[in-house]
Protein backbone atom coordinates (compact mmCIF):
# COMPACT_ATOMS: atom_id res chain seq x y z
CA UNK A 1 -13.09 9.89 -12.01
CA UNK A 2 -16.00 10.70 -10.08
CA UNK A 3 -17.65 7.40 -10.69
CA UNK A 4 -14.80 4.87 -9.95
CA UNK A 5 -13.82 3.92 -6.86
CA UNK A 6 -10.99 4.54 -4.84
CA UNK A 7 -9.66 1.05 -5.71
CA UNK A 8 -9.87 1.99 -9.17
CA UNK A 9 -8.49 4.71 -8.40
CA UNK A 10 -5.53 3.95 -6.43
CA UNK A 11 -4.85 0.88 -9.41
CA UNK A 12 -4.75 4.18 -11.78
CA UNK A 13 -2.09 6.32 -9.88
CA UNK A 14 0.07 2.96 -8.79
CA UNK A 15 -0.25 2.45 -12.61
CA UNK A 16 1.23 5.76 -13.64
CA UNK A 17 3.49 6.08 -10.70
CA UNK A 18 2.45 8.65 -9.31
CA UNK A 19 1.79 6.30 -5.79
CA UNK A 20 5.79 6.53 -4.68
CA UNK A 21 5.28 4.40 -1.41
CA UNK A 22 2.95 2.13 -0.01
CA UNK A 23 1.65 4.53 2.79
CA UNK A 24 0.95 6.50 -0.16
CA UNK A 25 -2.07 4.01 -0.72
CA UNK A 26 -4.04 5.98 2.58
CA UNK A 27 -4.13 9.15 0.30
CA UNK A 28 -6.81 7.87 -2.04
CA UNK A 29 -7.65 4.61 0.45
CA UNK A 30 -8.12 5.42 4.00
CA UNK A 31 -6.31 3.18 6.27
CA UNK A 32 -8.83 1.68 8.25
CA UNK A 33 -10.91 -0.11 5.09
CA UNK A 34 -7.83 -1.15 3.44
CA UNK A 35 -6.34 -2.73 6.40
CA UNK A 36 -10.00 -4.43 6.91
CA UNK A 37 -9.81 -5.38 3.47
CA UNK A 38 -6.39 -7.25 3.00
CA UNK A 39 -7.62 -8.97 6.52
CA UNK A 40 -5.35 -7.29 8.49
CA UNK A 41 -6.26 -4.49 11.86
CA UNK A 42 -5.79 -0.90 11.60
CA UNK A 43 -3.26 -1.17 14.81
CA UNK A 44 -1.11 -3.86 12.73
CA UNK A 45 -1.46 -1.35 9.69
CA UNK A 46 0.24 1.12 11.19
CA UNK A 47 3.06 -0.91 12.76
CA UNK A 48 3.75 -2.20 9.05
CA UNK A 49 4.23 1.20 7.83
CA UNK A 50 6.65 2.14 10.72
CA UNK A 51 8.37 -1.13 9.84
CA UNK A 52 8.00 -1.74 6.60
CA UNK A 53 10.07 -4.79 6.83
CA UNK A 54 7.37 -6.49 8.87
CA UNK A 55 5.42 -7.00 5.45
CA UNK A 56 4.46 -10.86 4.79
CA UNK A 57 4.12 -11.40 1.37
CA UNK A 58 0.23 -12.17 2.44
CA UNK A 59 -0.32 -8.61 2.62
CA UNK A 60 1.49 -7.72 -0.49
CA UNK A 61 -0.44 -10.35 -2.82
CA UNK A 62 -3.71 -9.31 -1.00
CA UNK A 63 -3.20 -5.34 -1.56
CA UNK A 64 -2.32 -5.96 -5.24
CA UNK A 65 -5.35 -8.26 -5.90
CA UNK A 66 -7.61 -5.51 -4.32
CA UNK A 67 -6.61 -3.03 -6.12
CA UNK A 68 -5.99 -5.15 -9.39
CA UNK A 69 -2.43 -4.59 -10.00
CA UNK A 70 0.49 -6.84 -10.65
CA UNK A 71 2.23 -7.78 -7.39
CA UNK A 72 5.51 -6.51 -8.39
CA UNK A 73 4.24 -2.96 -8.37
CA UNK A 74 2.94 -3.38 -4.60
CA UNK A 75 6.67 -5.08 -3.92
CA UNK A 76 8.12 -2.28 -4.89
CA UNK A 77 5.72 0.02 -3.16
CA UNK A 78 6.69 -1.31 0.21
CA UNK A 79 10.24 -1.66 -1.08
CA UNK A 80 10.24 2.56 -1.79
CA UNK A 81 8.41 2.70 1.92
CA UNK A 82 11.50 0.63 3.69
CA UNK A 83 13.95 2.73 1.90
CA UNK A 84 12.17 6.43 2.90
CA UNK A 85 12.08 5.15 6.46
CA UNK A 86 16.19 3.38 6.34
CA UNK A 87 16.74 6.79 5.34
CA UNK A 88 15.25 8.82 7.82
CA UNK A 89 16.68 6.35 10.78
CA UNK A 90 20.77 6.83 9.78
């Protein structure tokens, strides 16, 4: 692995499930260049993964075309991430 990227990288582990939730992305990605890179800002990067619910669909599709996956595997990232922080909230 030490010659692939960490988008190739992160399309690996989302692949095999071993990426749970969507802030799990920030293990292999850090936050700041994926937020840049799905055209979002760090600050609104963060308030997405406090509120999960605040996803568009924009940000979905544009996550799972970076990191070349199908966009039902990023839905259900951010689905995973909602439910861990519904959870935590009751």
């Amino acid at each position: 692995m030490a010659n692939q990227t960490r988008y190739q990288v992160a399309k690996k582990l989302v692949q095999a499930g071993q990426i749970k939730v969507y802030s799990g992305l920030f293990d292999v990605i850090p936050r700041k260049p994926l937020s840049r890179a799905i055209g979002t800002t760090p600050e609104r990067m963060a308030k997405l993964i406090d509120n999960p619910e605040l996803f568009m669909l924009r940000d979905i599709y544009n996550t799972a075309h970076l990191i070349d996956v199908d966009e039902k595997l990023v839905i259900d990232l951010v689905h995973a991430e909602y439910l861990s922080k519904r959870k935590r909230k009751k």
